[in-house]
PDB file of N, CA and C in Angstrom:
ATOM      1  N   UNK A   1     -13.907 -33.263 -60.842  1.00  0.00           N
ATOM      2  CA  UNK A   1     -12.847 -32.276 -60.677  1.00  0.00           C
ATOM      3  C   UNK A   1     -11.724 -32.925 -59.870  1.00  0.00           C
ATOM      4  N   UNK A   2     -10.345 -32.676 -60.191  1.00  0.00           N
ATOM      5  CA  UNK A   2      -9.435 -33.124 -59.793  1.00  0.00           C
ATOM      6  C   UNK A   2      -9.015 -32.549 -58.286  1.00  0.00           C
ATOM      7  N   UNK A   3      -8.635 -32.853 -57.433  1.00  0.00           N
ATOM      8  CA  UNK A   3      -7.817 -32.063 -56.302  1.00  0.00           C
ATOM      9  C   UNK A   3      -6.804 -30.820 -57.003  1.00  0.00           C
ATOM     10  N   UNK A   4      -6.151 -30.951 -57.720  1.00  0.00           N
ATOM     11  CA  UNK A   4      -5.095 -30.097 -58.568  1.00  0.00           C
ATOM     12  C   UNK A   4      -5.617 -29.314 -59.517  1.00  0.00           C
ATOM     13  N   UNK A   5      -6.537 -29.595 -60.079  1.00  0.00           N
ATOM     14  CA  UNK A   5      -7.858 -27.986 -60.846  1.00  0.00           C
ATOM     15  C   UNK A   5      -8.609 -27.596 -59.366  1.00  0.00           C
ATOM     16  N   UNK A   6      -8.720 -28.279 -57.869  1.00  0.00           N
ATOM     17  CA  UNK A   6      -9.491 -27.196 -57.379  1.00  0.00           C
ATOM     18  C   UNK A   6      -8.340 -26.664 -56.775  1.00  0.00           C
ATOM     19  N   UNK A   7      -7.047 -26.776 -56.099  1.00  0.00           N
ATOM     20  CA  UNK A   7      -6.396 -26.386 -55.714  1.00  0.00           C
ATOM     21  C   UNK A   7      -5.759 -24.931 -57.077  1.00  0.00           C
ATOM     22  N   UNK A   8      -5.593 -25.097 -58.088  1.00  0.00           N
ATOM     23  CA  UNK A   8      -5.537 -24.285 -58.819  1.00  0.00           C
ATOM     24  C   UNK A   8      -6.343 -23.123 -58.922  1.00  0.00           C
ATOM     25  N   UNK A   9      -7.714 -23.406 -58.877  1.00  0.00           N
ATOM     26  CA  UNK A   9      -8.726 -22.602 -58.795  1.00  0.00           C
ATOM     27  C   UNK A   9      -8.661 -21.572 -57.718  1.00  0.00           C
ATOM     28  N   UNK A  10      -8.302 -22.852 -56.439  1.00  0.00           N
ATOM     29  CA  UNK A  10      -8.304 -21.946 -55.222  1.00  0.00           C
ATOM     30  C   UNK A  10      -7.343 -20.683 -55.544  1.00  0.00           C
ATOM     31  N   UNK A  11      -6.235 -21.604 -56.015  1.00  0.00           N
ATOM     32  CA  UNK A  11      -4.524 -20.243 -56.086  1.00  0.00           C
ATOM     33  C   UNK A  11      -5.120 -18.965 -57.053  1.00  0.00           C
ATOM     34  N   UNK A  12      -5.786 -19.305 -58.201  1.00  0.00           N
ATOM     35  CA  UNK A  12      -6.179 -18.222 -58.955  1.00  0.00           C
ATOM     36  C   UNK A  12      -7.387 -17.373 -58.300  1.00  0.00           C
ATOM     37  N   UNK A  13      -7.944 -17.453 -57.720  1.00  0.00           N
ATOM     38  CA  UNK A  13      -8.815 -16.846 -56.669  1.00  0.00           C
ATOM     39  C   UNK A  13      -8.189 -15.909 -56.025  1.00  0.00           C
ATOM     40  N   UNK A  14      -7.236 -16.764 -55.286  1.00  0.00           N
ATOM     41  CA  UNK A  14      -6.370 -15.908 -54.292  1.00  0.00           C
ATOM     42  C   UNK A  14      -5.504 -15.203 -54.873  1.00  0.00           C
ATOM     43  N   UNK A  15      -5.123 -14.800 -55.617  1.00  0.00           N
ATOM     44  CA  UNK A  15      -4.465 -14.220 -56.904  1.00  0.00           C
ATOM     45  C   UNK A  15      -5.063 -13.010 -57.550  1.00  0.00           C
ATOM     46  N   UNK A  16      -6.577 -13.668 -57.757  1.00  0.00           N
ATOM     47  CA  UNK A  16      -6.755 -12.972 -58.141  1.00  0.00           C
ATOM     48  C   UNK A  16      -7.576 -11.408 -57.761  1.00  0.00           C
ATOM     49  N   UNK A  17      -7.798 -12.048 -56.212  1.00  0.00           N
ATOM     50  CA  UNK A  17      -8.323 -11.484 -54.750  1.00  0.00           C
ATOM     51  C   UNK A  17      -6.942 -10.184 -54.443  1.00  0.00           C
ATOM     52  N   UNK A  18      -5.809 -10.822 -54.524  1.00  0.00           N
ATOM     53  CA  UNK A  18      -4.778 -10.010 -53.943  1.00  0.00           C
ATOM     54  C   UNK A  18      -4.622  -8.699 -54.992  1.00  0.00           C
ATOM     55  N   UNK A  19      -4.495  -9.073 -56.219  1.00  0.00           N
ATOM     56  CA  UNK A  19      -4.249  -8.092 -57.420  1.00  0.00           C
ATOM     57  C   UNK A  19      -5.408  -6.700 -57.099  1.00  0.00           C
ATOM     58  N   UNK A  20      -6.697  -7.313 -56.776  1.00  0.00           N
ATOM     59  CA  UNK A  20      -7.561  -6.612 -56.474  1.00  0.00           C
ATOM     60  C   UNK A  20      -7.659  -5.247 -55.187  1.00  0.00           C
ATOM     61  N   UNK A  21      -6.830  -6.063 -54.356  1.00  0.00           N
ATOM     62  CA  UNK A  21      -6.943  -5.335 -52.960  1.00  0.00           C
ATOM     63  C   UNK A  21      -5.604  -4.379 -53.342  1.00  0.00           C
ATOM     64  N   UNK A  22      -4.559  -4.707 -53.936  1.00  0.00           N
ATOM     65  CA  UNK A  22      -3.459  -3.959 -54.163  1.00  0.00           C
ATOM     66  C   UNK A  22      -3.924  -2.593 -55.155  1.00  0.00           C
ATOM     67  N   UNK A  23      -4.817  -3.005 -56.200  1.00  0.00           N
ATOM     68  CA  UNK A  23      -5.678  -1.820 -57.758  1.00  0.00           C
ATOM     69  C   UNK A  23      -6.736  -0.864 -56.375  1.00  0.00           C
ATOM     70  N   UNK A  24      -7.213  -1.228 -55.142  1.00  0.00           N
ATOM     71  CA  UNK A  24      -8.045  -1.189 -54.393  1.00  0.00           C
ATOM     72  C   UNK A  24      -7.265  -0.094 -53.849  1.00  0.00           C
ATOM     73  N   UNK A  25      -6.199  -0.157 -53.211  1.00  0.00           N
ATOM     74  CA  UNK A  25      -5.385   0.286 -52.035  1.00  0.00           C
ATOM     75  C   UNK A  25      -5.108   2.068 -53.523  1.00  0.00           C
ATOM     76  N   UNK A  26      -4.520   1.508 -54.647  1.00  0.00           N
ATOM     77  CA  UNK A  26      -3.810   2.432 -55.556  1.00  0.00           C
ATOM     78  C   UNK A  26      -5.107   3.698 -56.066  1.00  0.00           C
ATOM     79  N   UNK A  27      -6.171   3.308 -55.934  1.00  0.00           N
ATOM     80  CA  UNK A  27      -7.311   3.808 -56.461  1.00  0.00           C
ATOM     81  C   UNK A  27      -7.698   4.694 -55.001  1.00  0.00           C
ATOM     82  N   UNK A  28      -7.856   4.095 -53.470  1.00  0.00           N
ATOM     83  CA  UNK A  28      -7.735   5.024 -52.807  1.00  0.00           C
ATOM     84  C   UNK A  28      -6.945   6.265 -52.281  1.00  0.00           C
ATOM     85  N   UNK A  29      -5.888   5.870 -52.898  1.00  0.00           N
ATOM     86  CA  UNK A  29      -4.535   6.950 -52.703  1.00  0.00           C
ATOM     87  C   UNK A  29      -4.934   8.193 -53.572  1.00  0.00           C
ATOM     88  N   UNK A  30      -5.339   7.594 -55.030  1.00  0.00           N
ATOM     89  CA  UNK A  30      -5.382   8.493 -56.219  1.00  0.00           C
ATOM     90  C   UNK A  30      -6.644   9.397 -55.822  1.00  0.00           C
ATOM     91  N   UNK A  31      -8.069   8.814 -55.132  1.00  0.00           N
ATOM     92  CA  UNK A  31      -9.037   9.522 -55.026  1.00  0.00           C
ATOM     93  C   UNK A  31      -8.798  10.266 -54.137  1.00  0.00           C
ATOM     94  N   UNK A  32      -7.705  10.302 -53.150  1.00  0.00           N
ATOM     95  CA  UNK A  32      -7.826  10.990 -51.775  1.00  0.00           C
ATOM     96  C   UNK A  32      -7.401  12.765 -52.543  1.00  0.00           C
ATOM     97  N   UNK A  33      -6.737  12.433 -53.497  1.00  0.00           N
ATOM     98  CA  UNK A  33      -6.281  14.047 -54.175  1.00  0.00           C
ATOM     99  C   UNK A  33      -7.494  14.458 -54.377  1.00  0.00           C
ATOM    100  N   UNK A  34      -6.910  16.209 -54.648  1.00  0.00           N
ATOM    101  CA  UNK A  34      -7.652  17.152 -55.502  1.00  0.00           C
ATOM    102  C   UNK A  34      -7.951  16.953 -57.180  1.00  0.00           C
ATOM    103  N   UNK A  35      -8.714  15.960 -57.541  1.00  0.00           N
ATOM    104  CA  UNK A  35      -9.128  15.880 -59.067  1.00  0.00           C
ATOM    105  C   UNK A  35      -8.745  16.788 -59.769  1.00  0.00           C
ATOM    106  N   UNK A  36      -9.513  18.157 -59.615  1.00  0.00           N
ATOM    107  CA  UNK A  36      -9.615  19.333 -60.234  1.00  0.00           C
ATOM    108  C   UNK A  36      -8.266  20.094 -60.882  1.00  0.00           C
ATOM    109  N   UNK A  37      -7.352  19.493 -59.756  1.00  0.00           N
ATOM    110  CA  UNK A  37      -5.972  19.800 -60.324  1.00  0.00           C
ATOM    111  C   UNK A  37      -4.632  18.498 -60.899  1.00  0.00           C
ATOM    112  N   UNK A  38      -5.798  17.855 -61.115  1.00  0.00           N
ATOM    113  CA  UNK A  38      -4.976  16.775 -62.155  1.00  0.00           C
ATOM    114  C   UNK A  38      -4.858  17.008 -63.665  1.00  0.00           C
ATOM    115  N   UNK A  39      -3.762  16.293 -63.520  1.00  0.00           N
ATOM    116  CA  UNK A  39      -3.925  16.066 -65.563  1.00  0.00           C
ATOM    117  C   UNK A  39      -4.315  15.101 -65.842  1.00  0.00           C
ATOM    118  N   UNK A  40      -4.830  15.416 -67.255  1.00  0.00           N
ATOM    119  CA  UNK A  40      -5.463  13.951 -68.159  1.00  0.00           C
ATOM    120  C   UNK A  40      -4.606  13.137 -67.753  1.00  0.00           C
ATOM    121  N   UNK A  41      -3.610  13.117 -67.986  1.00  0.00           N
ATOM    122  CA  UNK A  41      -2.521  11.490 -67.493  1.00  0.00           C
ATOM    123  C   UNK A  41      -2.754  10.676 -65.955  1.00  0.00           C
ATOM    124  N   UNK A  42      -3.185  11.822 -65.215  1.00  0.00           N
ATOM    125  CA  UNK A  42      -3.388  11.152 -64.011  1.00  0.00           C
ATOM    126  C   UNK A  42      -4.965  10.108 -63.942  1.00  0.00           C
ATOM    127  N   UNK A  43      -5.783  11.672 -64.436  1.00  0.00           N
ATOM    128  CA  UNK A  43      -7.403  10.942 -65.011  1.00  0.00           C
ATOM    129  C   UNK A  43      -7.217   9.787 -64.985  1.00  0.00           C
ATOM    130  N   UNK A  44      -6.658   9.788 -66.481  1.00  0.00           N
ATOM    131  CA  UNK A  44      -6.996   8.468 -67.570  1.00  0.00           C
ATOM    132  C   UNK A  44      -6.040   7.475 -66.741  1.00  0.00           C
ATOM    133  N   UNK A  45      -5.573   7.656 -65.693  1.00  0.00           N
ATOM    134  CA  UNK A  45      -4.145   6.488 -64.885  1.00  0.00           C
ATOM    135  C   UNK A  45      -5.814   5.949 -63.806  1.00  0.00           C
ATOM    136  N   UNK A  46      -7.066   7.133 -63.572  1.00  0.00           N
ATOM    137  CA  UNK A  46      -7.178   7.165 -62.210  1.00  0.00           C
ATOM    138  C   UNK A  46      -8.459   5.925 -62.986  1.00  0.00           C
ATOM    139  N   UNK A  47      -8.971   6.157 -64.414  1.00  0.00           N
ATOM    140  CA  UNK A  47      -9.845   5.616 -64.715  1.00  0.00           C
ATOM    141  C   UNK A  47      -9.654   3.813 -65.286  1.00  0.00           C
ATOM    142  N   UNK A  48      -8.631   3.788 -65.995  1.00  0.00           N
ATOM    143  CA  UNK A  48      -7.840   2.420 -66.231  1.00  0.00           C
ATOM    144  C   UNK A  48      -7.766   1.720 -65.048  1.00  0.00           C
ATOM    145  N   UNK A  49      -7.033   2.160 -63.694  1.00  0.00           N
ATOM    146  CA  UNK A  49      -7.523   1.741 -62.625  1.00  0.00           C
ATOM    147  C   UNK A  49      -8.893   0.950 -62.099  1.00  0.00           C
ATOM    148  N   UNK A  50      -9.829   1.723 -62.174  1.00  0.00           N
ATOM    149  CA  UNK A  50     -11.007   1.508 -61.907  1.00  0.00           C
ATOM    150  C   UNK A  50     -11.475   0.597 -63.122  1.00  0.00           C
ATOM    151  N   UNK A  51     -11.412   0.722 -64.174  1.00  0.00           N
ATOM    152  CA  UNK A  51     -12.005  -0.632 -65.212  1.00  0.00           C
ATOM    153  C   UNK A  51     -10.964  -2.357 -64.674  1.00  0.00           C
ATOM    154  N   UNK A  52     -10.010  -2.038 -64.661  1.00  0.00           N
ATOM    155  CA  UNK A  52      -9.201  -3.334 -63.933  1.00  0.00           C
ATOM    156  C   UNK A  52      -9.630  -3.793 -63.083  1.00  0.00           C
ATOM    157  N   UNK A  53      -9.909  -3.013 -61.626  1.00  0.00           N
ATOM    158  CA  UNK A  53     -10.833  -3.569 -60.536  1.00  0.00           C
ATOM    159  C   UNK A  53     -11.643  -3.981 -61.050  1.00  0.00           C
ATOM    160  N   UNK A  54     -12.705  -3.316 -61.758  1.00  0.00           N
ATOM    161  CA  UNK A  54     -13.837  -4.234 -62.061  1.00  0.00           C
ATOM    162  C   UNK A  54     -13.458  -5.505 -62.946  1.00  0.00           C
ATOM    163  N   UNK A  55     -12.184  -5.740 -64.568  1.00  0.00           N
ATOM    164  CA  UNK A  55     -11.870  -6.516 -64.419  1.00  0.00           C
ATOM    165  C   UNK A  55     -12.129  -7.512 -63.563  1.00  0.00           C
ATOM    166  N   UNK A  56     -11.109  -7.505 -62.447  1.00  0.00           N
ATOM    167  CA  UNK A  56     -10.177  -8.528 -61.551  1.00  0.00           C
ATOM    168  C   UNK A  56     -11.968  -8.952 -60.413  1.00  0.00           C
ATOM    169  N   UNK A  57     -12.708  -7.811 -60.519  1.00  0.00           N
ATOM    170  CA  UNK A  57     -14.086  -8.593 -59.719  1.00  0.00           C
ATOM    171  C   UNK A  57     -14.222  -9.354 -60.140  1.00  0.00           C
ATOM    172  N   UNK A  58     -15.016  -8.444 -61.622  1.00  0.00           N
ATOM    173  CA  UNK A  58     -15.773  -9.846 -62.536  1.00  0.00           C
ATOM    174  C   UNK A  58     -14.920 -11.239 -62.637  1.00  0.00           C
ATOM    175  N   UNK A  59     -13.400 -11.573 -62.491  1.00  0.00           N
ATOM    176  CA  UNK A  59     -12.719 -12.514 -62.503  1.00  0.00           C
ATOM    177  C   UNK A  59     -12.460 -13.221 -61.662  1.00  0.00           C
ATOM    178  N   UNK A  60     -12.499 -12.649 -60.023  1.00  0.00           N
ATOM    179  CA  UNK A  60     -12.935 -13.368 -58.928  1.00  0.00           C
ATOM    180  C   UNK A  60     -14.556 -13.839 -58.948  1.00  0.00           C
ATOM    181  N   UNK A  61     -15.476 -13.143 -59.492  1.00  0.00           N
ATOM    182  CA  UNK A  61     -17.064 -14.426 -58.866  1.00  0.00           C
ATOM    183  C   UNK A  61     -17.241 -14.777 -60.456  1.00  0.00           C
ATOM    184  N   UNK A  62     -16.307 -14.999 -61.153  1.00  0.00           N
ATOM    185  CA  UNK A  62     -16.364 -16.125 -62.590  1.00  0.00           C
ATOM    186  C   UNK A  62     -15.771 -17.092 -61.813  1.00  0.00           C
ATOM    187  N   UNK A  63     -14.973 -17.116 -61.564  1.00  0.00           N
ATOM    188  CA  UNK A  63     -13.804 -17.820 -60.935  1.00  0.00           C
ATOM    189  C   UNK A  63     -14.496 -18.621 -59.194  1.00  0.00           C
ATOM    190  N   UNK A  64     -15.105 -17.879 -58.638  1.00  0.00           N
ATOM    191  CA  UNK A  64     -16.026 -18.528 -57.784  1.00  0.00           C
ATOM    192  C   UNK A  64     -17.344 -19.474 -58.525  1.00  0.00           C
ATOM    193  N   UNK A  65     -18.024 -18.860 -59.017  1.00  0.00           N
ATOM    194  CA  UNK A  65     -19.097 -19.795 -59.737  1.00  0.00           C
ATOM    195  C   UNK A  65     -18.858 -21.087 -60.107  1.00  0.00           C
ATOM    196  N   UNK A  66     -17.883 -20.550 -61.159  1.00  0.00           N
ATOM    197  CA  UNK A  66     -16.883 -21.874 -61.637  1.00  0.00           C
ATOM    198  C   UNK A  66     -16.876 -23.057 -60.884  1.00  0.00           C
ATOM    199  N   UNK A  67     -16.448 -22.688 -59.723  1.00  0.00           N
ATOM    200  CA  UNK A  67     -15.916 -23.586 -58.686  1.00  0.00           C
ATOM    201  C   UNK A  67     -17.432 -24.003 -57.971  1.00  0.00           C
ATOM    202  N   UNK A  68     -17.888 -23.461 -58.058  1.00  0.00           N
ATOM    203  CA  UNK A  68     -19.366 -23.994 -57.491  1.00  0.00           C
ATOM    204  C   UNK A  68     -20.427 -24.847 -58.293  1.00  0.00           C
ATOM    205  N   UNK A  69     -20.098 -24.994 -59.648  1.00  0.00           N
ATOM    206  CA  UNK A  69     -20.613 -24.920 -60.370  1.00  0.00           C
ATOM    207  C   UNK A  69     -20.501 -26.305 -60.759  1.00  0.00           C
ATOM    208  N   UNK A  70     -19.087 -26.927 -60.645  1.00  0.00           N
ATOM    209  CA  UNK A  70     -18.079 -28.237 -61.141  1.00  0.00           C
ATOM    210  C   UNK A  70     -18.754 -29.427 -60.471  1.00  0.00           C
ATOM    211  N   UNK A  71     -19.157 -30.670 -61.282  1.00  0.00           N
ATOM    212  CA  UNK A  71     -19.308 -31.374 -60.349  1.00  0.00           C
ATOM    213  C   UNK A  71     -18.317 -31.932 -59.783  1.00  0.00           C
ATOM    214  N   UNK A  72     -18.493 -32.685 -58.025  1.00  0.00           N
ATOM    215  CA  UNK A  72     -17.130 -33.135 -57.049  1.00  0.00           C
ATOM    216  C   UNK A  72     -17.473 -34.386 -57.799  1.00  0.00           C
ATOM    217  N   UNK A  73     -15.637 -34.821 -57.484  1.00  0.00           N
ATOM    218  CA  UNK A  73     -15.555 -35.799 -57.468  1.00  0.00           C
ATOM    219  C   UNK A  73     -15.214 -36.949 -56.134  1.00  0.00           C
ATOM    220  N   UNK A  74     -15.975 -37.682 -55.692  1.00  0.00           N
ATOM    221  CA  UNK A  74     -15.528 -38.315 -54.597  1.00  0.00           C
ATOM    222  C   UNK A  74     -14.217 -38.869 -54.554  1.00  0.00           C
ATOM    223  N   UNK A  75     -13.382 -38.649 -53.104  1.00  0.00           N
ATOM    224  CA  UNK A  75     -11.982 -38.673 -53.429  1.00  0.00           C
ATOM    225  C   UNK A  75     -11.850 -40.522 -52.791  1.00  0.00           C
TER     226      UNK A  75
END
């Protein structure tokens, strides 16, 4: 592995860490309401949400493994 694929790796990590905490932050706002008096549009906004997070998980510990996974190369 190159210095510049792990440094990449690292950036997409962190990338892809941040996207997460931001879908994280938007999903607690949305749950703090009254459900009961939402509309489908909000629902289906509150549930798309929540499949992305999981997305952007599953894409952070792919994205970790990955990196664990590579053999080093001595520099």
């Amino acid at each position: 592995m190159t210095m510049s694929s792990s440094a990449s790796n690292r950036s997409r990590i962190v990338e892809l860490q941040e996207t997460l905490m931001d879908k994280g932050k938007r999903i607690y706002k949305l749950e703090g309401t009254d459900l009961e008096g939402s509309s489908a549009e909000e629902l289906k906004l509150l549930i798309q949400l929540h499949q992305r997070a999981i997305e952007l998980t599953e894409g952070v510990l792919v994205s970790k493994l990955q990196a664990l996974h590579r053999p080093t190369v001595a520099v």
